[in-house]
PDB file of N, CA and C in Angstrom:
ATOM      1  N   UNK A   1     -10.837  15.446   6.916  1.00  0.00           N
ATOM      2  CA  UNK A   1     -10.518  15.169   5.529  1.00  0.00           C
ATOM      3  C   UNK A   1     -11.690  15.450   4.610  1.00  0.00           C
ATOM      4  N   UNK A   2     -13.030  15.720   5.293  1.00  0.00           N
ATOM      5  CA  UNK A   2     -14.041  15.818   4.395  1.00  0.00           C
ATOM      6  C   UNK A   2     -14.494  17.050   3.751  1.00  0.00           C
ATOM      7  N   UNK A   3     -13.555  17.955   4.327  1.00  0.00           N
ATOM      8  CA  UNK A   3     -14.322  19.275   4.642  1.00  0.00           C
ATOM      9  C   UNK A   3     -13.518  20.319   3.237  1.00  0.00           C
ATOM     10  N   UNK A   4     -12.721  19.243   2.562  1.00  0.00           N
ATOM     11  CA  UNK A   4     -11.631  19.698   1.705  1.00  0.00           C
ATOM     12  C   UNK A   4     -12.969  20.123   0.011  1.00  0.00           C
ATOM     13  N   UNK A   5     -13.434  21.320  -0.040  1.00  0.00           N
ATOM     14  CA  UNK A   5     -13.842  21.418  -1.277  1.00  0.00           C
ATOM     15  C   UNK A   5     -13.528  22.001  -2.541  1.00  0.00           C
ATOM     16  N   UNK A   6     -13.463  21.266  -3.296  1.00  0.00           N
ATOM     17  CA  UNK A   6     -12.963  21.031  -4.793  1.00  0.00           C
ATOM     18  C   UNK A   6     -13.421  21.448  -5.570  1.00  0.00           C
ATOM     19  N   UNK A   7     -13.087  20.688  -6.897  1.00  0.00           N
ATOM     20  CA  UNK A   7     -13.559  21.214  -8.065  1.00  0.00           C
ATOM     21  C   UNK A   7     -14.651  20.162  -8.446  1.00  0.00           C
ATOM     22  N   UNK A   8     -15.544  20.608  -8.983  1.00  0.00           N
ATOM     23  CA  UNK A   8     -16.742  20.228  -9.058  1.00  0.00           C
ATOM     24  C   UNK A   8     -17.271  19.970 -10.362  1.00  0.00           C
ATOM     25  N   UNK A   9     -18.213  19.471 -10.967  1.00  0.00           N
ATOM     26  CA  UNK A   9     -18.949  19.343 -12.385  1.00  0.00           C
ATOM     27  C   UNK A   9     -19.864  19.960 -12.438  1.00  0.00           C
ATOM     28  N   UNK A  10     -20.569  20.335 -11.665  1.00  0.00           N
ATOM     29  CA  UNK A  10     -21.587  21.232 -11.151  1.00  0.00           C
ATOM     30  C   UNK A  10     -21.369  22.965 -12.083  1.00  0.00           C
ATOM     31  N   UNK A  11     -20.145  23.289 -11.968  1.00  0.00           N
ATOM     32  CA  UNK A  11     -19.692  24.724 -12.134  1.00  0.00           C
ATOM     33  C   UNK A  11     -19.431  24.966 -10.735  1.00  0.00           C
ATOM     34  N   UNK A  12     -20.634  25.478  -9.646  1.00  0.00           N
ATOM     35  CA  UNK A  12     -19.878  26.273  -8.827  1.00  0.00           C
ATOM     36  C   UNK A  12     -19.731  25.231  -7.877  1.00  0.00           C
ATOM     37  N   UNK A  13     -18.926  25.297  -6.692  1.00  0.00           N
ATOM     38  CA  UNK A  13     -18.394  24.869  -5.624  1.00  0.00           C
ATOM     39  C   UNK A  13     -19.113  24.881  -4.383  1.00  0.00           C
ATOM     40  N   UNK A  14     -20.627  23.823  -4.150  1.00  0.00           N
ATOM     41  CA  UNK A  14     -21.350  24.841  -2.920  1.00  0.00           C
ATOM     42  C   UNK A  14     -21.298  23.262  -1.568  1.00  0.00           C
ATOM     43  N   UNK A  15     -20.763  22.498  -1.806  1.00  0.00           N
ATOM     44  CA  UNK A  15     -20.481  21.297  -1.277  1.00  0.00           C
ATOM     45  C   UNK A  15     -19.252  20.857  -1.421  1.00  0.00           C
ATOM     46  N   UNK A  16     -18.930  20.232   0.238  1.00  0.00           N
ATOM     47  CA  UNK A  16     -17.644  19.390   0.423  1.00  0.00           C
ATOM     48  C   UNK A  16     -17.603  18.057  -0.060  1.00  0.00           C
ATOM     49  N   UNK A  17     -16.621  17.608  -0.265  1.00  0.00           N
ATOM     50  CA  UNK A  17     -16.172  16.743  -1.041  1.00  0.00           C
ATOM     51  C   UNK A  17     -16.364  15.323   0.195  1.00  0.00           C
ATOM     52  N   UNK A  18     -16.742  14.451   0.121  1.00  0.00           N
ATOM     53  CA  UNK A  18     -17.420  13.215   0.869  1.00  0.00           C
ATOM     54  C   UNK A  18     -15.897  12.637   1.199  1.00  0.00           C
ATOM     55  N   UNK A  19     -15.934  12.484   2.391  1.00  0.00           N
ATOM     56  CA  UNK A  19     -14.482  11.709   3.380  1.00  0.00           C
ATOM     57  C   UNK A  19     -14.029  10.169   2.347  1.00  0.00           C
ATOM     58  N   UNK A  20     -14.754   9.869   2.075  1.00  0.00           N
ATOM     59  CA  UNK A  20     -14.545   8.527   1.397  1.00  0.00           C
ATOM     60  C   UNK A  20     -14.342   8.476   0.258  1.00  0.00           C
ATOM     61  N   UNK A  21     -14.369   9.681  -0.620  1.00  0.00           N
ATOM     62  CA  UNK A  21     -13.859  10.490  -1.836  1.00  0.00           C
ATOM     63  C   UNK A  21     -12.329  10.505  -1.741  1.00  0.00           C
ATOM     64  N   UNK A  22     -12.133  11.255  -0.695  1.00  0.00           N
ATOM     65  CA  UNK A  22     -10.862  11.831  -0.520  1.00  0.00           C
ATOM     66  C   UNK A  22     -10.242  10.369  -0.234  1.00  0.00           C
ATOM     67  N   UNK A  23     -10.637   9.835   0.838  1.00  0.00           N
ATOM     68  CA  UNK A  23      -9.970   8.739   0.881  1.00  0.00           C
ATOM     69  C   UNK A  23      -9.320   7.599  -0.259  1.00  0.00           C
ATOM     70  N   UNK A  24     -10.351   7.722  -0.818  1.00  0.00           N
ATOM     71  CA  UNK A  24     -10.386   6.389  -2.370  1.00  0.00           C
ATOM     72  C   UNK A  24      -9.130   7.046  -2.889  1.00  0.00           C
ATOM     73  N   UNK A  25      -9.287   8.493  -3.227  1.00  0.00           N
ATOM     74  CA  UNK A  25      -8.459   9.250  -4.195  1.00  0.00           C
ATOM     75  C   UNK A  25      -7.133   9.378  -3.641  1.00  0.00           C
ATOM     76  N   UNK A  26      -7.133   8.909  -2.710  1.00  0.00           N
ATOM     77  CA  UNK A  26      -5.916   9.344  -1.898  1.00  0.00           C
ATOM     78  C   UNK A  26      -5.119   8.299  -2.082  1.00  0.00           C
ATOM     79  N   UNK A  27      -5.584   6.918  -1.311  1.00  0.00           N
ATOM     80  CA  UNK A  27      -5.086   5.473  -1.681  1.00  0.00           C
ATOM     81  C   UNK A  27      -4.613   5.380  -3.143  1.00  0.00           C
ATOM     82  N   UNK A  28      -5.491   5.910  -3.916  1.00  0.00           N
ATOM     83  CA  UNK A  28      -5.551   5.908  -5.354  1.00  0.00           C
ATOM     84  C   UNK A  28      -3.233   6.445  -5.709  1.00  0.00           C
ATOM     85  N   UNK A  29      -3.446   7.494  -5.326  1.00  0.00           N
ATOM     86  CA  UNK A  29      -2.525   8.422  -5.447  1.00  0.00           C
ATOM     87  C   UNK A  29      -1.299   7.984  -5.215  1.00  0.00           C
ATOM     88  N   UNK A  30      -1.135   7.063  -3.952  1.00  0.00           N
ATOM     89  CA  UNK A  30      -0.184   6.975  -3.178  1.00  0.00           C
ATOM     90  C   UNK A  30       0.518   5.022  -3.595  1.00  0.00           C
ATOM     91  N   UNK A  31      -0.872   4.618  -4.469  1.00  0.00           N
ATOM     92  CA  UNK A  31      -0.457   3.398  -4.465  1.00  0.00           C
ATOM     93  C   UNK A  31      -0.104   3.420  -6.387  1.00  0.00           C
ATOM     94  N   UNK A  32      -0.290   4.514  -6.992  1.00  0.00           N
ATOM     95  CA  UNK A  32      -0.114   4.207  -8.302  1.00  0.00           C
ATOM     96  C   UNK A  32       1.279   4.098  -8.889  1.00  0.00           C
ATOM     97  N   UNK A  33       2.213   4.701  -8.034  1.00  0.00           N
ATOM     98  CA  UNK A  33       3.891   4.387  -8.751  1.00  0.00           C
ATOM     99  C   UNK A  33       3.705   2.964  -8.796  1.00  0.00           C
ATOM    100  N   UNK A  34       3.353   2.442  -8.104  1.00  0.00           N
ATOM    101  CA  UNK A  34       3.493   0.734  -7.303  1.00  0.00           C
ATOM    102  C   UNK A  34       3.027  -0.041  -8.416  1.00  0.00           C
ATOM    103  N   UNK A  35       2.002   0.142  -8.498  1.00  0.00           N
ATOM    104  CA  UNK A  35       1.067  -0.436 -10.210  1.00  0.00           C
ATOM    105  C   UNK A  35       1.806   0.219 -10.990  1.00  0.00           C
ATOM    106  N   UNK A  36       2.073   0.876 -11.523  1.00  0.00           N
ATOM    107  CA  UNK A  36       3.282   1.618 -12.688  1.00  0.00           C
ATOM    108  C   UNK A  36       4.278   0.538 -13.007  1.00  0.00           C
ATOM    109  N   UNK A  37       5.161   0.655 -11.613  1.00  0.00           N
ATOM    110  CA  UNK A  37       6.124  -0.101 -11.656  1.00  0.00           C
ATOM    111  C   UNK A  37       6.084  -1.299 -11.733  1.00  0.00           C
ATOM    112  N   UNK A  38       4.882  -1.807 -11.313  1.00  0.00           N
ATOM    113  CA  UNK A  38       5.131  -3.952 -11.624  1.00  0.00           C
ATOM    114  C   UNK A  38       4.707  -3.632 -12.989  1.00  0.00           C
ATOM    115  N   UNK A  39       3.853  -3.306 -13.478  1.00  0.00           N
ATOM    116  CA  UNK A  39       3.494  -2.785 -15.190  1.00  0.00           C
ATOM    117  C   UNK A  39       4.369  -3.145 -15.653  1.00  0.00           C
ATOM    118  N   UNK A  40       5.025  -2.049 -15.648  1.00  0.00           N
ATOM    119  CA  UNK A  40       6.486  -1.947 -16.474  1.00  0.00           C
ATOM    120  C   UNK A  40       7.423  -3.056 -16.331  1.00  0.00           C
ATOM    121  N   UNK A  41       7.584  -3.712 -14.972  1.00  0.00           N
ATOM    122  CA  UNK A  41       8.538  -4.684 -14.939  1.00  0.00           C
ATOM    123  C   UNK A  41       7.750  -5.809 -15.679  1.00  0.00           C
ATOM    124  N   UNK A  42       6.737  -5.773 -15.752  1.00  0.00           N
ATOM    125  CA  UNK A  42       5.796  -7.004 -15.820  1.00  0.00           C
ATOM    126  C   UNK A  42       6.138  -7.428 -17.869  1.00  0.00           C
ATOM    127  N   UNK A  43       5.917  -5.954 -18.581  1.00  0.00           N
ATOM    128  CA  UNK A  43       5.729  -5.517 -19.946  1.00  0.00           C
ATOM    129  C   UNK A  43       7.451  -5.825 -20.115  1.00  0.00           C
ATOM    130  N   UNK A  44       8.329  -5.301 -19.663  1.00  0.00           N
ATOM    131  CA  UNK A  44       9.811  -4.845 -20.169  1.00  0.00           C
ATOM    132  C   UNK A  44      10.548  -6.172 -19.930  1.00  0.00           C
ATOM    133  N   UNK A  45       9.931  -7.513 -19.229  1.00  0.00           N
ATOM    134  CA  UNK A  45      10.751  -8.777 -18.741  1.00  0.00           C
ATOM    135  C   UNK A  45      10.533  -9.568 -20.369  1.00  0.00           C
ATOM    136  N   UNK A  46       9.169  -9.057 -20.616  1.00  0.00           N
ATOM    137  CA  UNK A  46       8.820 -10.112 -22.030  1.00  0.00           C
ATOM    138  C   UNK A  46       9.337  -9.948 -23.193  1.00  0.00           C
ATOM    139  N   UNK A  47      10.097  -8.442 -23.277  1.00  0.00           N
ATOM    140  CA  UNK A  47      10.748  -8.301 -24.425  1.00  0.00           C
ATOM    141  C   UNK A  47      12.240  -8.857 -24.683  1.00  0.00           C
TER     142      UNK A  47
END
């Protein structure tokens, strides 16, 4: 998973992207409908 290299701030691309990057971003990704959705239920019950 570490070896995945990206886009960078740097400009060019001369390093892989750190396993625990990908990871965070990943969790990140997969858990955000989830937070979306209590959000919304959370915001749309009070009106």
């Amino acid at each position: 998973m570490g070896g995945y290299i990206g886009p960078a701030w740097h400009g060019s691309i001369t390093a892989p992207t750190p396993g625990l990057a990908v990871c965070i971003a990943g969790w990140f990704l997969l858990l955000l409908p989830l937070v979306i959705g209590i959000v919304y239920a959370l915001t749309s019950s009070k009106a």
